[in-house]
N, C-alpha and C. Protein backbone atom coordinates (compact mmCIF):
# COMPACT_ATOMS: atom_id res chain seq x y z
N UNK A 1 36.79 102.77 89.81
CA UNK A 1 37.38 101.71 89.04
C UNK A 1 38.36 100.91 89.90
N UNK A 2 39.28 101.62 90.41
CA UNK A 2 40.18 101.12 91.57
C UNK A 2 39.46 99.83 92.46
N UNK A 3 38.28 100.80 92.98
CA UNK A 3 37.75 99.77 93.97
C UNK A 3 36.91 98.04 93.21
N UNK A 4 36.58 98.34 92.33
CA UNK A 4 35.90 97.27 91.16
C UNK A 4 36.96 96.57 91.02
N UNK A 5 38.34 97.02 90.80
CA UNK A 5 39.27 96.40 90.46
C UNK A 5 39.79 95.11 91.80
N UNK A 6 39.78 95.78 92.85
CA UNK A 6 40.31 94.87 93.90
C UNK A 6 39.38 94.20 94.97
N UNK A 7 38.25 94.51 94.48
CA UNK A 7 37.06 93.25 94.91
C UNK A 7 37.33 92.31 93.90
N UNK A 8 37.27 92.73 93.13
CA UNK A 8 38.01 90.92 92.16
C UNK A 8 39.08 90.54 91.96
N UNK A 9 39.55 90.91 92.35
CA UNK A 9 41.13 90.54 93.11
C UNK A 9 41.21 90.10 94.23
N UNK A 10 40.70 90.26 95.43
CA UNK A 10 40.08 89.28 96.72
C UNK A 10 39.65 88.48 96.35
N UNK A 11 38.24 88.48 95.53
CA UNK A 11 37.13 87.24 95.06
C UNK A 11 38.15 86.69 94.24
N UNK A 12 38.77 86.72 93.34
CA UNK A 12 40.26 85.77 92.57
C UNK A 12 40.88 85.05 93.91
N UNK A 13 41.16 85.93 94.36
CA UNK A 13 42.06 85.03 95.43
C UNK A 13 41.46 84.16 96.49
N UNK A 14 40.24 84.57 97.17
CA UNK A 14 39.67 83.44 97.74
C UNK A 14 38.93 82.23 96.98
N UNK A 15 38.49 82.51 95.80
CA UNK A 15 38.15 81.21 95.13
C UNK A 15 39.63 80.35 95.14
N UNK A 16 40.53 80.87 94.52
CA UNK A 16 41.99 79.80 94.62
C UNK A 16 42.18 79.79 95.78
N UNK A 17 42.26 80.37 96.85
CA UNK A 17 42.44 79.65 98.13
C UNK A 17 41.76 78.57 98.44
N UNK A 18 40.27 78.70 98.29
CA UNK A 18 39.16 77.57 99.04
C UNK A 18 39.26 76.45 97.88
N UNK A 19 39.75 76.23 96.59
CA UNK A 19 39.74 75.41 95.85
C UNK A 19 40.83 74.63 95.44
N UNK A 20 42.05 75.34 95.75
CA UNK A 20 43.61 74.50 96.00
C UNK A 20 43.77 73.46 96.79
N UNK A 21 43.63 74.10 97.79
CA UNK A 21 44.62 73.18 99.20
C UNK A 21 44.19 71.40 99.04
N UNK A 22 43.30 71.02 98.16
CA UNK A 22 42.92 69.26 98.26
C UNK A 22 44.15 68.45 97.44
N UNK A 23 45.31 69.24 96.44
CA UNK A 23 45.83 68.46 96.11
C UNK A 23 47.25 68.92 96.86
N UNK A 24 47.16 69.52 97.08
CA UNK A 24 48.76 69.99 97.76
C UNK A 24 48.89 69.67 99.08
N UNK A 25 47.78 69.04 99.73
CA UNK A 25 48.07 68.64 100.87
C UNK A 25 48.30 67.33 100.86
N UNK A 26 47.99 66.74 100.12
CA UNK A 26 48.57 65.28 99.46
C UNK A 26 50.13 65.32 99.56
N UNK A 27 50.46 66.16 98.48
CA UNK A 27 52.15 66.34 98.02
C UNK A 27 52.57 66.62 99.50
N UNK A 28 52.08 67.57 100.38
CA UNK A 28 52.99 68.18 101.14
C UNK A 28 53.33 66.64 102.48
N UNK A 29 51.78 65.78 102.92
CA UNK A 29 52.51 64.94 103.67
C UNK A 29 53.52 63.89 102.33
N UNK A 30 52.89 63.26 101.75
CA UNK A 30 54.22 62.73 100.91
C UNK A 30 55.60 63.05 100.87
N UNK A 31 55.68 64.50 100.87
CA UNK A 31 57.33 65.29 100.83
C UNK A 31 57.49 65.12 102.34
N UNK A 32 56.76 65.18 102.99
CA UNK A 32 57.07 64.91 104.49
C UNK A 32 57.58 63.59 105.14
N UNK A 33 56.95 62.90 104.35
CA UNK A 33 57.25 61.45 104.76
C UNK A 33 57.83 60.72 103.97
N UNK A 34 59.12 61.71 103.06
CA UNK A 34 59.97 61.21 102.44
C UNK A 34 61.58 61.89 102.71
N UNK A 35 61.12 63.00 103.33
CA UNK A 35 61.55 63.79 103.96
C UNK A 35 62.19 62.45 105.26
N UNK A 36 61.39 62.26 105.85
CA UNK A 36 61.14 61.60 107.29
C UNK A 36 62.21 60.09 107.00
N UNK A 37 62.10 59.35 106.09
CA UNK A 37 62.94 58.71 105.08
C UNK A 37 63.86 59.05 105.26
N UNK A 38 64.24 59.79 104.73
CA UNK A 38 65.85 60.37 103.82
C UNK A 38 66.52 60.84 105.30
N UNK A 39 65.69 61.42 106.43
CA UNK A 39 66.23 61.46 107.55
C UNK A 39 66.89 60.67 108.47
N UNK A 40 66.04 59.32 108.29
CA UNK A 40 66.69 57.95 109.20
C UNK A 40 67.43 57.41 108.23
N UNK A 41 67.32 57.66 106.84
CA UNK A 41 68.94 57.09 106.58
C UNK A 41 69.77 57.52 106.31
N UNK A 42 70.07 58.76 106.96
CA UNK A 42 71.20 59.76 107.01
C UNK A 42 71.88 59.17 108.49
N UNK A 43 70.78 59.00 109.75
CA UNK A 43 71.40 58.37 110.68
C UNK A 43 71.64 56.84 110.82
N UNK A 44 70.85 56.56 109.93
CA UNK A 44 71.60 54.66 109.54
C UNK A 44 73.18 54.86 109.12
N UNK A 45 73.31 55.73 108.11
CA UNK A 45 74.46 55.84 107.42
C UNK A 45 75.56 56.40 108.30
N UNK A 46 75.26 57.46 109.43
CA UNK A 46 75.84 58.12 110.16
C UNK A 46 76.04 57.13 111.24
N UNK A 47 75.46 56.01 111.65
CA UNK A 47 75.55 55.36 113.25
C UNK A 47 75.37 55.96 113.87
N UNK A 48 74.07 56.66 114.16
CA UNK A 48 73.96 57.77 115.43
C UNK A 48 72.68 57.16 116.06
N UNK A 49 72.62 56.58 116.44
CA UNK A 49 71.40 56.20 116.99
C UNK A 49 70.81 56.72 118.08
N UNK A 50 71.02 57.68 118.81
CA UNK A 50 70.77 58.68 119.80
C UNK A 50 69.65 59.37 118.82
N UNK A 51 70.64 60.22 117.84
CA UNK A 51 69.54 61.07 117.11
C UNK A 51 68.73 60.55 116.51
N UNK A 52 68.91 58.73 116.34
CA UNK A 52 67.71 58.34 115.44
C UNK A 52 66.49 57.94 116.66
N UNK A 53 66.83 58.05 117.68
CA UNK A 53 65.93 57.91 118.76
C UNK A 53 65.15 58.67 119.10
N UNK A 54 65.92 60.12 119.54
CA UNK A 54 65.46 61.16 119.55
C UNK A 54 64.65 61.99 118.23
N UNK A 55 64.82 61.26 117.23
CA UNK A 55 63.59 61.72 116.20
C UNK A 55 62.70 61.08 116.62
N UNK A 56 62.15 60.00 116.51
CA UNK A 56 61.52 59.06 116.44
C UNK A 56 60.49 59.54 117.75
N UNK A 57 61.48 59.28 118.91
CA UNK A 57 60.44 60.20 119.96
C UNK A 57 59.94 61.41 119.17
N UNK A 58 60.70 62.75 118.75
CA UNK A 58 60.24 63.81 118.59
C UNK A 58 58.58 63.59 117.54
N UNK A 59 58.99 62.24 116.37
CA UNK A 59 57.79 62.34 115.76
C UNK A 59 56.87 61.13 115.84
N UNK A 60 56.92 60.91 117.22
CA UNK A 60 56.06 59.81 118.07
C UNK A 60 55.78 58.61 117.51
N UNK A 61 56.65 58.29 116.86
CA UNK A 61 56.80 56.85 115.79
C UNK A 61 57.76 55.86 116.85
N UNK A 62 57.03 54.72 116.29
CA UNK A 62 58.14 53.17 116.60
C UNK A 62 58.92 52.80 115.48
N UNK A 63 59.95 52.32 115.52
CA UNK A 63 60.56 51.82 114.79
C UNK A 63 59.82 50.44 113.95
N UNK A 64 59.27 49.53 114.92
CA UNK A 64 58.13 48.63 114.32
C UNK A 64 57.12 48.68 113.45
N UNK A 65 56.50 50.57 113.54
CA UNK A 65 55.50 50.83 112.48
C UNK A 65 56.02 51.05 111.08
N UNK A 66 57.30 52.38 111.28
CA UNK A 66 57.67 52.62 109.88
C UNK A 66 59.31 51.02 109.30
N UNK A 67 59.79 50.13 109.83
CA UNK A 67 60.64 49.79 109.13
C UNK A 67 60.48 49.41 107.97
N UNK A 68 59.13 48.87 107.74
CA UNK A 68 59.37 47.89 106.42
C UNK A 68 58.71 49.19 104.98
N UNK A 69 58.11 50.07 105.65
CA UNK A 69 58.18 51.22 105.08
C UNK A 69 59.28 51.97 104.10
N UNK A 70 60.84 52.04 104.76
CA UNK A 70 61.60 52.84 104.74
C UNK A 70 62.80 52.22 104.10
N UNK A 71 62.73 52.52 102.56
CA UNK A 71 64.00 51.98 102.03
C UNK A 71 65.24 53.08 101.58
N UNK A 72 66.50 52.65 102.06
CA UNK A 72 67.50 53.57 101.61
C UNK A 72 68.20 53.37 100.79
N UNK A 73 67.96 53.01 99.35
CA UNK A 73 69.10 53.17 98.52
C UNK A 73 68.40 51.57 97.78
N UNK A 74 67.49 51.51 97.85
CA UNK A 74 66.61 50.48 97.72
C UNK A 74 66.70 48.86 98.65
N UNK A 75 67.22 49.18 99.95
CA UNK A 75 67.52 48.31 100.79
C UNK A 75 66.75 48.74 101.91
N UNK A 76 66.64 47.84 102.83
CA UNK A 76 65.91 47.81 103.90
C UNK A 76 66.88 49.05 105.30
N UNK A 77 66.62 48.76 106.22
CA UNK A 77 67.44 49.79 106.98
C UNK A 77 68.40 48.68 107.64
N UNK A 78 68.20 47.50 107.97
CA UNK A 78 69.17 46.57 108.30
C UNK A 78 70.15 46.34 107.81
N UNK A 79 69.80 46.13 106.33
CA UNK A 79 70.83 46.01 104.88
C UNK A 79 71.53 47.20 104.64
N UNK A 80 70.95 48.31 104.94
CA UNK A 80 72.00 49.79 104.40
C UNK A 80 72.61 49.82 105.53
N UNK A 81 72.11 49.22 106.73
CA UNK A 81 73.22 49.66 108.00
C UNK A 81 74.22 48.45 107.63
N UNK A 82 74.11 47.31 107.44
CA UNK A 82 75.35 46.20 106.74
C UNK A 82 76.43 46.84 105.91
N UNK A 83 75.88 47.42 105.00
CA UNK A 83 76.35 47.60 104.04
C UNK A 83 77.43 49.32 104.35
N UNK A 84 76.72 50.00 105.31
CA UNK A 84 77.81 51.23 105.48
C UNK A 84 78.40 50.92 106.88
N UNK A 85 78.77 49.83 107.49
CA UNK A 85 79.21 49.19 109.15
C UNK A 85 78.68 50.26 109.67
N UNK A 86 77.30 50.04 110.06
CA UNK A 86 76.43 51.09 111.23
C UNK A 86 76.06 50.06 112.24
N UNK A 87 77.13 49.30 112.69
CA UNK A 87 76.60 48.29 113.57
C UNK A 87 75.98 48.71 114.95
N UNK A 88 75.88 49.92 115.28
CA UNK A 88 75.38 50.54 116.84
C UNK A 88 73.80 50.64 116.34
N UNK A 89 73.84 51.36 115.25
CA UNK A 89 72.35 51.66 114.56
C UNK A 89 71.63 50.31 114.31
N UNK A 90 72.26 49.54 113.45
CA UNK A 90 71.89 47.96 112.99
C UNK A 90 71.36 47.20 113.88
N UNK A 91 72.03 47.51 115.35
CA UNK A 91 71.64 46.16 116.30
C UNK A 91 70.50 46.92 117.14
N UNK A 92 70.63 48.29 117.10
CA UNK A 92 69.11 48.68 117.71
C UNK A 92 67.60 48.36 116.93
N UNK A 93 68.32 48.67 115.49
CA UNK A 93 66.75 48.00 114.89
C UNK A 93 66.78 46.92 115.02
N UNK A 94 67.78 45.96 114.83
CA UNK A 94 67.42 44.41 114.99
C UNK A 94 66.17 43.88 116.24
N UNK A 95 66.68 45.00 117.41
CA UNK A 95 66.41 44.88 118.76
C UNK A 95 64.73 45.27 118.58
N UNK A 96 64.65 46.40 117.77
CA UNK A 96 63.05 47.00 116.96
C UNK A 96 62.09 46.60 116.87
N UNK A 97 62.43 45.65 115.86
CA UNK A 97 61.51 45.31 114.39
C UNK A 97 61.35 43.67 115.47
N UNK A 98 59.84 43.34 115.42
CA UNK A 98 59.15 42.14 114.81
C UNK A 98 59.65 41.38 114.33
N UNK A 99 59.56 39.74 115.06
CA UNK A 99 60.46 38.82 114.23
C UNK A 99 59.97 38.79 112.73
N UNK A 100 58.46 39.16 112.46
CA UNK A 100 57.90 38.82 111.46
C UNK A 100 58.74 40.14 110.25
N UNK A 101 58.57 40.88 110.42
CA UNK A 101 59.21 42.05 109.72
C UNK A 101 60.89 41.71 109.37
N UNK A 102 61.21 41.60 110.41
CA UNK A 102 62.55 40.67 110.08
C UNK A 102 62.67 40.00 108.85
N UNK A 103 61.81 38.80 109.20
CA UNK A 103 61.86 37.74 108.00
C UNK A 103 61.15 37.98 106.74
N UNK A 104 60.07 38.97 107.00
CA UNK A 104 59.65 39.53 105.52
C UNK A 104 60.20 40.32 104.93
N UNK A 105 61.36 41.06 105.18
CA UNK A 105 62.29 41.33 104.64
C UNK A 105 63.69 40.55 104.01
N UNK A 106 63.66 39.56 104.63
CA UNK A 106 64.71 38.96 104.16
C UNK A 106 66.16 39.16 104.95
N UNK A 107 65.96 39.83 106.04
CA UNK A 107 67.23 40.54 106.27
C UNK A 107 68.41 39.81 106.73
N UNK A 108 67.86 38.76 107.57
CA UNK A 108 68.34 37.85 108.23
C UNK A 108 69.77 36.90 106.54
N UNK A 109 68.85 36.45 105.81
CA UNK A 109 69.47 35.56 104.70
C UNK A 109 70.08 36.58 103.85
N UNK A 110 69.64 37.66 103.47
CA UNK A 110 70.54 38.87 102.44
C UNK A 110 71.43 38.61 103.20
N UNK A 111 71.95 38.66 104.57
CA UNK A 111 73.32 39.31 105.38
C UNK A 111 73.96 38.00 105.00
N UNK A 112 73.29 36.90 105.50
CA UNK A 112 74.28 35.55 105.06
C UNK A 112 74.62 35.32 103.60
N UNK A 113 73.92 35.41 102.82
CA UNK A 113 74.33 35.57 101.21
C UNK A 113 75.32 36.24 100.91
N UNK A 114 75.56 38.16 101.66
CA UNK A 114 76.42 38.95 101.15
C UNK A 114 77.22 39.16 101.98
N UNK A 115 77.71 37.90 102.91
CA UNK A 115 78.78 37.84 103.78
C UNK A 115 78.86 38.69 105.39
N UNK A 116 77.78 38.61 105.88
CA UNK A 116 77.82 39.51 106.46
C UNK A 116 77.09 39.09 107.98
N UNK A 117 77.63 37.44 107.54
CA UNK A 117 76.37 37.07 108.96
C UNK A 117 77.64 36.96 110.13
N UNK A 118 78.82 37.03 110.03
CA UNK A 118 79.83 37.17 111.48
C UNK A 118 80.31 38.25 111.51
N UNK A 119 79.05 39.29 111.42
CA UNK A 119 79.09 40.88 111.70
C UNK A 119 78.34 40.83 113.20
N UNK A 120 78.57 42.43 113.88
CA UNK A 120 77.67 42.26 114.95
C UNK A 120 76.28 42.64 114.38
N UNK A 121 75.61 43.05 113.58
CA UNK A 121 74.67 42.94 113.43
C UNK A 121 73.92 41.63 112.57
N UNK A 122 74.82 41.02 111.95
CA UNK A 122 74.41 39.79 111.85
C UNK A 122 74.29 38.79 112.68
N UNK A 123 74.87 38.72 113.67
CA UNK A 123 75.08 38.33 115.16
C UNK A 123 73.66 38.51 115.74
N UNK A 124 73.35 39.63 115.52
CA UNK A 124 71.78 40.15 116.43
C UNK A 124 71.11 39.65 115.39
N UNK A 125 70.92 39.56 114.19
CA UNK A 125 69.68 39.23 113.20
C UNK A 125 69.51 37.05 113.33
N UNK A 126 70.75 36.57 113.84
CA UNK A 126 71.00 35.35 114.07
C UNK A 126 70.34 34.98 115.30
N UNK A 127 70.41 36.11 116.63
CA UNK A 127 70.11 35.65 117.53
C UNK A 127 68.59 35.61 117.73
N UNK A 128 68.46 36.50 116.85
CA UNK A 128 66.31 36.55 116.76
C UNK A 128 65.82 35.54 115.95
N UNK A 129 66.83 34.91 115.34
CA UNK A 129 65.96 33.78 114.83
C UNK A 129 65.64 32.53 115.47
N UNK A 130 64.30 31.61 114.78
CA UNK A 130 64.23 30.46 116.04
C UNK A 130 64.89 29.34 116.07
N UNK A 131 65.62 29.08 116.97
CA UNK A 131 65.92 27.88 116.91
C UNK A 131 64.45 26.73 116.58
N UNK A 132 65.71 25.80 116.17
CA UNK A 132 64.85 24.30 116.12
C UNK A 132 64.41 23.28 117.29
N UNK A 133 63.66 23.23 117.57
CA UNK A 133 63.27 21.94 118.80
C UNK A 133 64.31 20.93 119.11
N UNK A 134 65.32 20.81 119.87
CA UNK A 134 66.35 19.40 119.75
C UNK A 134 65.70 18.70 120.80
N UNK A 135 64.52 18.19 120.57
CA UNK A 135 63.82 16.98 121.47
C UNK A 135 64.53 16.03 121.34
């Protein structure tokens, strides 16, 4: 009886093994890559931009792929670095991101709206923009 008993108790357990893992591997990169989130804006918030470098290497990402990705507090990473003076962090992404990403964010005009364009990182979001032709 014993033995009857724990052949179906293996066969239980490998059917739920081989028939689980399709939705939880979903959740698990999601938690990962929110995880990965909540990480760079701990160092937006912190001004550490060493360690936000040294992640970034560690998880072989550009700053160009994930920015427009990654909101902290429902702001962009330019805007949450404005908003907590992470100006060391702020002017490296400025330095980052795509003029286009830039401006599809808005980041450039939020800073001038919420006072914030004779910051140094408003300074850097000013200097990436284009001038006009003075022919």
């Amino acid at each position: 009886m014993f033995k009857c008993v724990s052949y179906g108790l293996a066969t239980a357990m490998a059917i739920t093994m081989l028939t689980a893992p399709a939705q939880p591997a979903y959740a698990q990169y999601r938690f990962a890559s929110e995880e990965i989130a909540l990480v760079f804006c701990a160092y937006v918030r912190d001004n550490d931009t060493s360690r936000l470098q040294n992640k970034m290497r560690e998880l072989r990402i550009r700053m160009r792929d994930v920015y427009s990705s990654i909101r902290c507090n429902g702001a962009s990473l330019i805007q949450f670095a404005l908003k907590t003076n992470s100006h060391d962090v702020g002017s490296f992404i400025v330095r980052s991101v795509p003029l286009n990403d830039l401006r599809d964010a808005g980041d450039y005009e939020w800073a001038l709206e919420n006072g914030y364009g004779d910051t140094v990182i408003g300074q850097a979001l000013s200097d990436r923009q284009p001038q006009p032709n003075t022919f």
